[in-house]
Protein backbone atom coordinates (compact mmCIF):
# COMPACT_ATOMS: atom_id res chain seq x y z
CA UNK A 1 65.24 -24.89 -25.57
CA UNK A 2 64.20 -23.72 -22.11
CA UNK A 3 65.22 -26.15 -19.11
CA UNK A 4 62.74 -23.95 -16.79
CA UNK A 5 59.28 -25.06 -15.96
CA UNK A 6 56.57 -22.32 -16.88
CA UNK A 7 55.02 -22.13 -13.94
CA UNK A 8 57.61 -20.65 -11.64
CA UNK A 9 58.70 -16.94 -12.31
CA UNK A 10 61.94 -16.15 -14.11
CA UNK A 11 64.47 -14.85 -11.88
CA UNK A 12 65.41 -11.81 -14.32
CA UNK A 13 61.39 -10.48 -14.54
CA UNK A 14 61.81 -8.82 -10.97
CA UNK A 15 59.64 -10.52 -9.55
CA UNK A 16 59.62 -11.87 -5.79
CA UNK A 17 58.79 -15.94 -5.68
CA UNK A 18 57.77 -15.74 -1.89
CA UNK A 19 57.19 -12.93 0.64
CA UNK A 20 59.84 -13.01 3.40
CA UNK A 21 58.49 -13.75 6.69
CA UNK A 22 57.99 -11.33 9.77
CA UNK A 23 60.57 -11.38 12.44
CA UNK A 24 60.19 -13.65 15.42
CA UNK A 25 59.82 -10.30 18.13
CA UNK A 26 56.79 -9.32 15.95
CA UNK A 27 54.89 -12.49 16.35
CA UNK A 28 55.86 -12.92 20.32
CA UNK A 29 53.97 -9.04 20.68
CA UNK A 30 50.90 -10.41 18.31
CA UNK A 31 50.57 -13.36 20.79
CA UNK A 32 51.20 -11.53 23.96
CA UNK A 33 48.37 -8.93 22.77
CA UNK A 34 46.09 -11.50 22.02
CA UNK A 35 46.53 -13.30 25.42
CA UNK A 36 46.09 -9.94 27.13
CA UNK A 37 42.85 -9.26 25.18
CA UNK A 38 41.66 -12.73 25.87
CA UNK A 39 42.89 -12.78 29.85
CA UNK A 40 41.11 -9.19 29.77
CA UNK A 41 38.01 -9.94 29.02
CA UNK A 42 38.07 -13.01 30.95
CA UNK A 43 39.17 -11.52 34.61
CA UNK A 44 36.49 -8.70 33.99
CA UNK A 45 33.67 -10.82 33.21
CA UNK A 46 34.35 -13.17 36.16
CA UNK A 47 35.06 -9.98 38.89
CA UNK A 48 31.68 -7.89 37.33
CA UNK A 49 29.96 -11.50 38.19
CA UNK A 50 31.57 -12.33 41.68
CA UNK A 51 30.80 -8.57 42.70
CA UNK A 52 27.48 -8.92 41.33
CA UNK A 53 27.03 -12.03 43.23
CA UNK A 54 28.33 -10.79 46.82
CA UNK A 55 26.34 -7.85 47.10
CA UNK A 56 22.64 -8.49 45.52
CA UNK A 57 22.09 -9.99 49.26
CA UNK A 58 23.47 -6.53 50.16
CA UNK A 59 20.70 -4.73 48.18
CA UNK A 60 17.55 -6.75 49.66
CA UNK A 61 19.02 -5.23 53.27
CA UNK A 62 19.64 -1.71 51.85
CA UNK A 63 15.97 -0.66 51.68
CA UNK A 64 14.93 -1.55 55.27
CA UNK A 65 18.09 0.10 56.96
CA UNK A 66 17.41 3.50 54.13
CA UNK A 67 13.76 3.51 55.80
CA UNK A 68 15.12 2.91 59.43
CA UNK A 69 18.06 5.46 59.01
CA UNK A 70 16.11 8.08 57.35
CA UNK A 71 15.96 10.28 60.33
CA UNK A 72 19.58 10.45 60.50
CA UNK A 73 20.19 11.00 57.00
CA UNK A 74 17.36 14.16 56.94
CA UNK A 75 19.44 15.77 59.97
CA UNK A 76 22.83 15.66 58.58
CA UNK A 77 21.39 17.09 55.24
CA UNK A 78 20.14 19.91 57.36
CA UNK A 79 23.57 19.93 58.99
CA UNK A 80 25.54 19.88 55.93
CA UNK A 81 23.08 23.08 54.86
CA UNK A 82 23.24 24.94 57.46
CA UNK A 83 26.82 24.91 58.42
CA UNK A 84 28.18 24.56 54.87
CA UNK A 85 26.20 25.28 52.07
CA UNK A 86 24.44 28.26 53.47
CA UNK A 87 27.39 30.38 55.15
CA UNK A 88 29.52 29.21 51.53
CA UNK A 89 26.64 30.97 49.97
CA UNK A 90 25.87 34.04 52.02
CA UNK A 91 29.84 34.73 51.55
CA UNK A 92 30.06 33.85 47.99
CA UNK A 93 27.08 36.58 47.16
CA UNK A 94 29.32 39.10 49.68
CA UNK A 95 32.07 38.90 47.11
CA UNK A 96 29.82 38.81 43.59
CA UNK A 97 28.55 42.47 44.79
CA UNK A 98 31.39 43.56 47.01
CA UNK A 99 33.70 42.98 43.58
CA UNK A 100 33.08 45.96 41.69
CA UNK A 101 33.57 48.39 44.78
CA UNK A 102 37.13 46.34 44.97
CA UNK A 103 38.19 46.99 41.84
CA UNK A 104 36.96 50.69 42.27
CA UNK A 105 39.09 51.54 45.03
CA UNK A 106 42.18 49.53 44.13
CA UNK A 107 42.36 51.42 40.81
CA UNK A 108 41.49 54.74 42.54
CA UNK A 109 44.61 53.61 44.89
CA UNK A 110 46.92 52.84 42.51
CA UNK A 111 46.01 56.03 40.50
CA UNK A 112 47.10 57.86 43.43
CA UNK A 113 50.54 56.23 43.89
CA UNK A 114 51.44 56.86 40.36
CA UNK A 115 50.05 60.55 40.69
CA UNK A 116 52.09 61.09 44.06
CA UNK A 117 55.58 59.71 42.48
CA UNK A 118 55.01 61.99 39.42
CA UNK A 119 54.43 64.92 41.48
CA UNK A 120 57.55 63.82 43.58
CA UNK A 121 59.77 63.54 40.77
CA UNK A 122 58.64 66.94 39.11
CA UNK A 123 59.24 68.88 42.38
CA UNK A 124 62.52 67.51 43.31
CA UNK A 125 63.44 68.32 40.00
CA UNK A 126 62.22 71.77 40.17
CA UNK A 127 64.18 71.78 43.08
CA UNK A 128 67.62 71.13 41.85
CA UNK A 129 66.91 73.41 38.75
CA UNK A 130 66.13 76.48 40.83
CA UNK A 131 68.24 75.79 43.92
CA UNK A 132 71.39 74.92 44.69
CA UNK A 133 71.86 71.17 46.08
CA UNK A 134 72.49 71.56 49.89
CA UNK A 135 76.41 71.25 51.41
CA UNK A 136 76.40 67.17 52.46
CA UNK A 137 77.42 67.54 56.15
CA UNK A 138 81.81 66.61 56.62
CA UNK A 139 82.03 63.81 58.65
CA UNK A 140 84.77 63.96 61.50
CA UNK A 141 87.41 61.64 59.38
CA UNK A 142 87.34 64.50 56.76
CA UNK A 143 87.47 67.30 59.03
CA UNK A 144 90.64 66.00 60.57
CA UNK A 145 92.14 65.03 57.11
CA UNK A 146 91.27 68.10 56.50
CA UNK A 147 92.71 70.12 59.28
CA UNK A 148 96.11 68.31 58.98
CA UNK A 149 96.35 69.54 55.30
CA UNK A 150 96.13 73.17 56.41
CA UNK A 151 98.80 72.36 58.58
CA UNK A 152 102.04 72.75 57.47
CA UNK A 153 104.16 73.64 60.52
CA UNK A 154 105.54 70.69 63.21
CA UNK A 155 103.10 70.20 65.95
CA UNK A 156 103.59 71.76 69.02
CA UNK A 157 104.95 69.97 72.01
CA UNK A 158 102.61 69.53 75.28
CA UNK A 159 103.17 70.94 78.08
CA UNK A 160 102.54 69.51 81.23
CA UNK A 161 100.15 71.14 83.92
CA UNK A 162 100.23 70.95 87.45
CA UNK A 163 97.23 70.54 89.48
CA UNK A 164 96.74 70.88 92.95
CA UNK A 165 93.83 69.95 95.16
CA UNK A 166 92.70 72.05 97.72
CA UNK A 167 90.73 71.42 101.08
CA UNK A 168 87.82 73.38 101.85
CA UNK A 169 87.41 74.67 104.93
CA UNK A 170 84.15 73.97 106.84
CA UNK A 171 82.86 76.16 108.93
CA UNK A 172 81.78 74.23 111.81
């Protein structure tokens, strides 16, 4: 008959008798999360309480040296207004209503550049078409290359010329 217990699965029905289990890297990261969660919430707790704890002393002091300071703190708000927030103001509305005229004129300038190369192009081209394109000037290399191709014959020997000084004669 059958030597197998009924309980446990037959090996040829496919199915598994036991999951396998994780790999040993997977459980080290569960337990290192865990203790980072757990060491987390512990440090915070203990540094919101310690900070809590140094400076409510801190707070009892705060609103005697606020009243006694107030004087101080009223002039360098009037400070800080007039020598920053008003002249950062005043400049600001400048540019909100100075924009527009911008933008006019750098349009109306860049209108004309376009107009004035058009009209440059059209009239040198005009140019060429009706005239004749001027003679470049030679420069002295070419005139002398020139020169010695006209030349055909040997070139004449120099002749030496005598000078003579003279002394003038004063009439004294």
């Amino acid at each position: 008959m059958n030597s197998q217990p009924a309980l446990l699965p037959k090996p040829d029905s496919g199915t598994v008798a036991a999951s396998s289990p994780s790999p040993p890297i997977v459980e080290l990261a569960r337990f290192l999360a865990h203790l980072f969660t757990v060491s987390y919430r512990f440090f915070s707790q203990t540094t919101l309480t310690l900070v809590l704890s140094i400076f409510a002393p801190l707070t009892l002091i705060y609103s005697p040296i606020s009243y006694l300071l107030a004087p101080v703190f009223v002039f360098l708000r009037v400070l800080l207004d007039l020598f920053i927030f008003t002249p950062y103001a005043i400049a600001a509305s400048i540019a909100r209503n100075v924009y527009p005229i911008y933008v006019f004129v750098g349009t109306a300038l860049l209108c004309a550049i376009c107009v004035g190369l058009v009209a440059r192009a059209i009239s040198s081209s005009i140019q060429h078409v009706l005239f004749a394109p001027p003679e470049q000037p030679v420069s002295p290399n070419e005139a002398k290359s020139e020169k010695s191709s006209l030349k055909t014959s040997a070139p004449k020997p120099r002749v030496k010329k005598r000078v003579s000084i003279k002394k003038e004669r004063d009439g004294y």
